[in-house]
C-alpha atoms as a PDB file:
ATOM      1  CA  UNK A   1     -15.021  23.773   2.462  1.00  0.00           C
ATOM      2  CA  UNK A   2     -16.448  26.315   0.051  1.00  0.00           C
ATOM      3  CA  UNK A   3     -14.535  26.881  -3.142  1.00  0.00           C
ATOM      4  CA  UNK A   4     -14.259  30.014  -4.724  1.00  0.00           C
ATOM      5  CA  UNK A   5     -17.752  30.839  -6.104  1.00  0.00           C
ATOM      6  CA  UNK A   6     -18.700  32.016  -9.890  1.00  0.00           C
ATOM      7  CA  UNK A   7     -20.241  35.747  -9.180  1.00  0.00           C
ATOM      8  CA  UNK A   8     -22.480  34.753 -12.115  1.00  0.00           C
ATOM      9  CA  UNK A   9     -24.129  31.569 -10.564  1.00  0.00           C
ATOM     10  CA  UNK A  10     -23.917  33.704  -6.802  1.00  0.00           C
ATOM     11  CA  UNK A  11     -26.036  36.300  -8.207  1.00  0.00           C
ATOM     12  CA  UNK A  12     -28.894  33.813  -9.291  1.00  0.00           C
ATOM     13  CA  UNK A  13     -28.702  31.653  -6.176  1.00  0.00           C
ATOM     14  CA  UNK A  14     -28.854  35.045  -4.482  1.00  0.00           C
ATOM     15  CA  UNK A  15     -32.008  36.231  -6.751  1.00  0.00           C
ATOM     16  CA  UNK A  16     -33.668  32.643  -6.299  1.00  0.00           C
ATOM     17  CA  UNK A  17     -32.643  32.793  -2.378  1.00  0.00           C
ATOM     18  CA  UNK A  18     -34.591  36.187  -2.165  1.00  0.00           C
ATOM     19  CA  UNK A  19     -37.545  35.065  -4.342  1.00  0.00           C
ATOM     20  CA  UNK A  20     -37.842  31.646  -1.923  1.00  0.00           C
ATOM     21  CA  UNK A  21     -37.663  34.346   1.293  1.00  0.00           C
ATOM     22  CA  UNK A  22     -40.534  36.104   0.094  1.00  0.00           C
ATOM     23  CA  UNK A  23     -42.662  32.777  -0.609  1.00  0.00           C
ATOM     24  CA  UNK A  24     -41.919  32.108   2.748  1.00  0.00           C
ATOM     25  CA  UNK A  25     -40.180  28.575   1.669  1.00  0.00           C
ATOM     26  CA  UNK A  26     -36.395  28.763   1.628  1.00  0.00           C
ATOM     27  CA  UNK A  27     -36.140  24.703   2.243  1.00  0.00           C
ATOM     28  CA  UNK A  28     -38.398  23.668  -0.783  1.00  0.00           C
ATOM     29  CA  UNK A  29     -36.657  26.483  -3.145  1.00  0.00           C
ATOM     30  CA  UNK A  30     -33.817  24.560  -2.286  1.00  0.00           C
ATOM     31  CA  UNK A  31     -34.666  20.957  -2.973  1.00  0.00           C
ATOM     32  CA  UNK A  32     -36.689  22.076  -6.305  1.00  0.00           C
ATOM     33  CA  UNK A  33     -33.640  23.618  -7.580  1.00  0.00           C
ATOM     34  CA  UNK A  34     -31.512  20.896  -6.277  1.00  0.00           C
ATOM     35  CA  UNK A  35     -34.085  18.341  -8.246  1.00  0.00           C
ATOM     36  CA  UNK A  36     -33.876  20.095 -11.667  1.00  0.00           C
ATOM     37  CA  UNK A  37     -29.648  19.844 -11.048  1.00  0.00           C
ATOM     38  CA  UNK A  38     -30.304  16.294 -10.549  1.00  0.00           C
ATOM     39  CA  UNK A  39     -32.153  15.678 -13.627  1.00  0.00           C
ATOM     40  CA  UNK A  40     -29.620  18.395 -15.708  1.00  0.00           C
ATOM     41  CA  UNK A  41     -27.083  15.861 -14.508  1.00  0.00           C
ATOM     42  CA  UNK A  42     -28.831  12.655 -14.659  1.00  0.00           C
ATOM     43  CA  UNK A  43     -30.749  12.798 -17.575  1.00  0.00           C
ATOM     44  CA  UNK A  44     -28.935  12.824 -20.623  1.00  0.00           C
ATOM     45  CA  UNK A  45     -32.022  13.961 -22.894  1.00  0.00           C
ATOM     46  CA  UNK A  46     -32.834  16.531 -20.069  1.00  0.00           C
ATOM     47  CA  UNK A  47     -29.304  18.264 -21.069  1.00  0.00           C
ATOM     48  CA  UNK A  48     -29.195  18.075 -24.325  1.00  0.00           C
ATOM     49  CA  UNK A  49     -32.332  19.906 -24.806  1.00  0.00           C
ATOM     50  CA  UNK A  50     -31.401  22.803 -22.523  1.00  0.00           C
ATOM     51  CA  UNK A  51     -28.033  23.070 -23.989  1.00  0.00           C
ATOM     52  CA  UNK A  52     -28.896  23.110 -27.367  1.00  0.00           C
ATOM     53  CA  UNK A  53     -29.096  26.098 -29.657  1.00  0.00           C
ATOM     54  CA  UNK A  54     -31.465  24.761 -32.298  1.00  0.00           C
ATOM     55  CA  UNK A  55     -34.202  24.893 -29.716  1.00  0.00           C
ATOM     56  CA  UNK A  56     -35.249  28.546 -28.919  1.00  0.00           C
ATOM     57  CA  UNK A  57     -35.805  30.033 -25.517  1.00  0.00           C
ATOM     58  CA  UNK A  58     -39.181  30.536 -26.342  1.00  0.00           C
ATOM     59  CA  UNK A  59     -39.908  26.251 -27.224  1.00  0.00           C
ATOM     60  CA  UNK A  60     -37.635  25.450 -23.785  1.00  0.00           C
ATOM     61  CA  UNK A  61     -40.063  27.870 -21.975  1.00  0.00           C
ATOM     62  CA  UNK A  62     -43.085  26.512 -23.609  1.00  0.00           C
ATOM     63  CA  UNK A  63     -41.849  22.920 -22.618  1.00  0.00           C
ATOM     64  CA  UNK A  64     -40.572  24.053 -18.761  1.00  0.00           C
ATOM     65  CA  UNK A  65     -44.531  25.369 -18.667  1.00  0.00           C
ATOM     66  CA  UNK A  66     -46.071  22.127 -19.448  1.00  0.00           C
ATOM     67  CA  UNK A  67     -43.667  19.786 -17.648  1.00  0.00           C
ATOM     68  CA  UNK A  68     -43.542  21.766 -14.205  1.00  0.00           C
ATOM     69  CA  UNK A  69     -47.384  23.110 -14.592  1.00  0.00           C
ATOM     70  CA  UNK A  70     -48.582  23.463 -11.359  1.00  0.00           C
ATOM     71  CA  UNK A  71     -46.368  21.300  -9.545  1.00  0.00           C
ATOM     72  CA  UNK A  72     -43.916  24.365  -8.621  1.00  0.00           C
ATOM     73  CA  UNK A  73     -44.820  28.063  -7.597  1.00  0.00           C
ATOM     74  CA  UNK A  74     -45.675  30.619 -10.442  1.00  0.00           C
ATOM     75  CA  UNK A  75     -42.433  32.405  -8.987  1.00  0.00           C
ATOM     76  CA  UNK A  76     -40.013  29.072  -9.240  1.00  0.00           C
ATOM     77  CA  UNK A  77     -41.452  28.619 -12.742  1.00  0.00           C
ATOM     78  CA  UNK A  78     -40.201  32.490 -13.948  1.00  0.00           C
ATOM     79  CA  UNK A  79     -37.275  32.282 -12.240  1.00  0.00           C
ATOM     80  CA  UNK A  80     -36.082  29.305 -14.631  1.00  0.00           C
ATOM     81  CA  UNK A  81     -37.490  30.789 -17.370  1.00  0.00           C
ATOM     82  CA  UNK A  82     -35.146  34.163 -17.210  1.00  0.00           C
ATOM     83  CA  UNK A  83     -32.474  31.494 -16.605  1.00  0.00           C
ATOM     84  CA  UNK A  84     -33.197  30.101 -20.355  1.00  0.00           C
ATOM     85  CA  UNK A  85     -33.506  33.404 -21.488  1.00  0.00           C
ATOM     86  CA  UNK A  86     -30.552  34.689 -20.294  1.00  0.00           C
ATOM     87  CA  UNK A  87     -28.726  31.536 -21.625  1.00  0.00           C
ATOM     88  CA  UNK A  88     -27.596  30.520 -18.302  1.00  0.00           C
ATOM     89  CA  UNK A  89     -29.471  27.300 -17.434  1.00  0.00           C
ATOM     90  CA  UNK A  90     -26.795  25.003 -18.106  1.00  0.00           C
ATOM     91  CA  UNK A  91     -25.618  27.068 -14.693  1.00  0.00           C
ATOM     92  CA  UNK A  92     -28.396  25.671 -12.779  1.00  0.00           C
ATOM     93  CA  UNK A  93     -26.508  23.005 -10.765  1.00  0.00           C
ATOM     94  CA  UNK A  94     -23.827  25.645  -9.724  1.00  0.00           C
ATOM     95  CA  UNK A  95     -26.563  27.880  -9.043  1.00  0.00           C
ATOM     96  CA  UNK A  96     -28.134  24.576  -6.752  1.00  0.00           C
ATOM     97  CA  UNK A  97     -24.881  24.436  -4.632  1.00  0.00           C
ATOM     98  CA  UNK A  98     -24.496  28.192  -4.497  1.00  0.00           C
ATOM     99  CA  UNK A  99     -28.435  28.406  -3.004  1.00  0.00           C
ATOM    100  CA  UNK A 100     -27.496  25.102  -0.563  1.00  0.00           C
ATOM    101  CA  UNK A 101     -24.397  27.120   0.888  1.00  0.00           C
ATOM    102  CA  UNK A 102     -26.094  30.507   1.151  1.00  0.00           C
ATOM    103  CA  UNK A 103     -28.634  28.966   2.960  1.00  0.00           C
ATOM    104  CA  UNK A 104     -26.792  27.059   5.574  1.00  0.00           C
ATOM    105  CA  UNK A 105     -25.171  30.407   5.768  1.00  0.00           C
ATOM    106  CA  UNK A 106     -27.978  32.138   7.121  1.00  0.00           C
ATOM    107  CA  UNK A 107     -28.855  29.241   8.859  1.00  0.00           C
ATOM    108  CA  UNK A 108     -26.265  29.142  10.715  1.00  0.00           C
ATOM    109  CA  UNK A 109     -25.511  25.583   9.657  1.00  0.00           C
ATOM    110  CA  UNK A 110     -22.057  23.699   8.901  1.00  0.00           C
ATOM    111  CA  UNK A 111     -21.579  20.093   7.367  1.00  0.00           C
ATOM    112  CA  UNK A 112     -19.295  18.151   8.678  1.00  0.00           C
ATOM    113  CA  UNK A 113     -17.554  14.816   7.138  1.00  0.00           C
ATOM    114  CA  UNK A 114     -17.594  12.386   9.772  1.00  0.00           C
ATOM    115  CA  UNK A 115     -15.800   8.611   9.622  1.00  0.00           C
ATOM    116  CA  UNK A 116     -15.904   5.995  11.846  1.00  0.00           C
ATOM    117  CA  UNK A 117     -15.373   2.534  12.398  1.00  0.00           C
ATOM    118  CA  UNK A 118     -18.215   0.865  12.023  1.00  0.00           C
ATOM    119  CA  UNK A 119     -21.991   2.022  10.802  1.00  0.00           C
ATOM    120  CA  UNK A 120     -24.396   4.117  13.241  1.00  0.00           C
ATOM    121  CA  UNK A 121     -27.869   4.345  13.647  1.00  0.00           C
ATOM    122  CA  UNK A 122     -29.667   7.757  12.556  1.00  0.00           C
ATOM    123  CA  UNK A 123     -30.166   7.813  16.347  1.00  0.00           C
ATOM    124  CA  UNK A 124     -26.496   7.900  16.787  1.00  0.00           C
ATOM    125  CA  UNK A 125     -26.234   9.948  13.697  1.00  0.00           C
ATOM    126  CA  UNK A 126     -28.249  12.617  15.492  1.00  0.00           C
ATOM    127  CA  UNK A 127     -25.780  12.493  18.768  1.00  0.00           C
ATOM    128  CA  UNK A 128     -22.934  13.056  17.520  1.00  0.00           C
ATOM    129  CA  UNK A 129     -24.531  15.712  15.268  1.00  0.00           C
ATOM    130  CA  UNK A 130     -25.877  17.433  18.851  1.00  0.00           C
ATOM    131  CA  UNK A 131     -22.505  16.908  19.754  1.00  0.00           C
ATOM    132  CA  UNK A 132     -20.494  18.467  16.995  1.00  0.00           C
ATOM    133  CA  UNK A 133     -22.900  21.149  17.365  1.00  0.00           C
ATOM    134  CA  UNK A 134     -22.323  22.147  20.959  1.00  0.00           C
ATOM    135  CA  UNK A 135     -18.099  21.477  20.701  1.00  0.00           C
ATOM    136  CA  UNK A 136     -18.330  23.742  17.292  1.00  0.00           C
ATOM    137  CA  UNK A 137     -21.586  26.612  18.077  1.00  0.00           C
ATOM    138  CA  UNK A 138     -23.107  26.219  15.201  1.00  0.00           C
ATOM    139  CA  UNK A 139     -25.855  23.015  13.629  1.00  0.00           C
ATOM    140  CA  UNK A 140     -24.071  20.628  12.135  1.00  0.00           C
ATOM    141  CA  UNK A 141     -25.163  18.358   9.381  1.00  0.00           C
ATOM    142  CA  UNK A 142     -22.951  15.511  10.010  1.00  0.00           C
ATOM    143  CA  UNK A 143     -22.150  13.050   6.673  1.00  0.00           C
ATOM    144  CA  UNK A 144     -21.745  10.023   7.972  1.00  0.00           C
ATOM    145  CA  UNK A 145     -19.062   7.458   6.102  1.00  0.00           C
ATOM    146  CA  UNK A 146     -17.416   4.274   7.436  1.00  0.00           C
ATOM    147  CA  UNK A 147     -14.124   3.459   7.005  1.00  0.00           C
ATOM    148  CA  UNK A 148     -12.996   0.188   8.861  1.00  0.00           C
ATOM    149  CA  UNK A 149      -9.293   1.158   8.853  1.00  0.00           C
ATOM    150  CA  UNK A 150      -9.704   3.500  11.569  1.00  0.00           C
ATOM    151  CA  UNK A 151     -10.346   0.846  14.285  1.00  0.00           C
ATOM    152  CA  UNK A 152     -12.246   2.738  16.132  1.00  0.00           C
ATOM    153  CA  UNK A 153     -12.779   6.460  17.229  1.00  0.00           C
ATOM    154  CA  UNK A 154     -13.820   9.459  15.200  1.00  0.00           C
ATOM    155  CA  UNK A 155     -12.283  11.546  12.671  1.00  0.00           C
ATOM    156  CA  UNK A 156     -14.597  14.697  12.068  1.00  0.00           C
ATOM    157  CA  UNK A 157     -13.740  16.989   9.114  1.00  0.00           C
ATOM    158  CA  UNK A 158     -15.095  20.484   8.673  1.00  0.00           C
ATOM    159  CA  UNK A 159     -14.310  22.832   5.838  1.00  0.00           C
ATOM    160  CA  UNK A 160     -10.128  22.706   6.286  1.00  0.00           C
ATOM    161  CA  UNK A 161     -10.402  21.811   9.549  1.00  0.00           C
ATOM    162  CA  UNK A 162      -9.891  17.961  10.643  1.00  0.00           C
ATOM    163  CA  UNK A 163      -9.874  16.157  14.278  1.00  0.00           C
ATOM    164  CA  UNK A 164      -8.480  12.849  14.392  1.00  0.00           C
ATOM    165  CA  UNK A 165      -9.599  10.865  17.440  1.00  0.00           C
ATOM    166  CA  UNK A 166      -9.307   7.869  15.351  1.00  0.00           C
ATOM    167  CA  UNK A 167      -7.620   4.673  17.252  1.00  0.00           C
ATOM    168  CA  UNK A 168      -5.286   3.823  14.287  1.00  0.00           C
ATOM    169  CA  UNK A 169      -4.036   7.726  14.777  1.00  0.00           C
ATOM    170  CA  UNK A 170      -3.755   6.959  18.369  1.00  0.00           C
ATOM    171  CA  UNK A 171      -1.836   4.136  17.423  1.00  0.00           C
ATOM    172  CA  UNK A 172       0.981   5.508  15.239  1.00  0.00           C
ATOM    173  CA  UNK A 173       1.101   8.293  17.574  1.00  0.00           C
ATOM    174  CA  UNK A 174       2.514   5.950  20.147  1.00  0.00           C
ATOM    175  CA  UNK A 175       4.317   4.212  17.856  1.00  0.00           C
ATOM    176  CA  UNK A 176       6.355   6.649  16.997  1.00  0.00           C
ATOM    177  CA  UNK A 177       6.994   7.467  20.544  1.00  0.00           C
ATOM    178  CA  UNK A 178       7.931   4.283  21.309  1.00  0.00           C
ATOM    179  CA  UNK A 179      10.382   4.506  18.681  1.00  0.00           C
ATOM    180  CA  UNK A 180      12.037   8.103  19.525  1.00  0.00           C
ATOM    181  CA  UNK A 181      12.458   6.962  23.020  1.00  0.00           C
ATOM    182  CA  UNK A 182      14.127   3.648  22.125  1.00  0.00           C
END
């Protein structure tokens, strides 16, 4: 499931990844990079003013100081600031998705698409992610989609890997035995 990585963005998820380690908070590293991603990508006036280069590294900085203030660690705070520096903070959501995979990595977790039939509760959510888990050795995060078509059954997809237990594969599987031995 991973694509081949930019060594550029690797490097700083790497660097942030250590820098969260140290803190002694890996999982909120994660989701404050992830967050600034989001608003890179959500907020058009967000991007435009860390892309453009009539505003100097040193006014971005200022502005990153006042807007994040206290609200992130001292540590966080630098770490985006040698980003803007360096001229690579449009990188930051490739930099997000490098962190996310390096830590499930040493985590020791894998997602996994899952489709079925009908909606689950998280209850059910969590089962078949307990499941997964034990069939696979490893935790898996399973992504839950619905897809009607499928009748019934599971289909389970993890990096190239897929498992069809779906009844409408179950279906044209006899099918088509029924129609080589006719």
């Amino acid at each position: 499931m991973q694509e081949r990585s930019n060594p550029v963005s690797r490097n700083y998820a790497e660097a942030l990844l250590a820098l969260a380690t140290k803190a002694e908070n890996r999982e909120g590293f994660g989701v404050m990079i992830r967050d600034v991603a989001k608003a890179i990508a959500q907020d058009a006036t967000v991007k435009l003013f860390l892309e453009s280069p009539r505003v100097s590294y040193e006014r971005k900085n200022e502005i990153l100081s006042r807007a994040f203030g206290d609200r992130v660690p001292r540590v966080f705070l630098r770490f985006l600031q040698t980003m803007v520096h360096n001229r690579r903070q449009m990188m930051i959501p490739e930099i997000a998705t490098e962190y996310a995979n390096l830590l499930d990595q040493q985590e020791g977790r894998v997602h996994a698409e899952v489709t079925l039939a009908r909606p689950v509760s998280d209850e059910e959510t969590a089962n078949i992610g307990a499941q997964l888990s034990r069939v696979l050795g490893s935790k898996v995060m399973p992504q839950i989609s619905v897809d009607p078509s499928i009748m019934g059954g599971i289909i389970v997809k993890v990096g190239n890997t897929v498992m069809d237990g779906s009844v409408s594969r179950r279906l044209s599987k006899l099918a088509t035995r029924m129609r080589i031995s006719a």
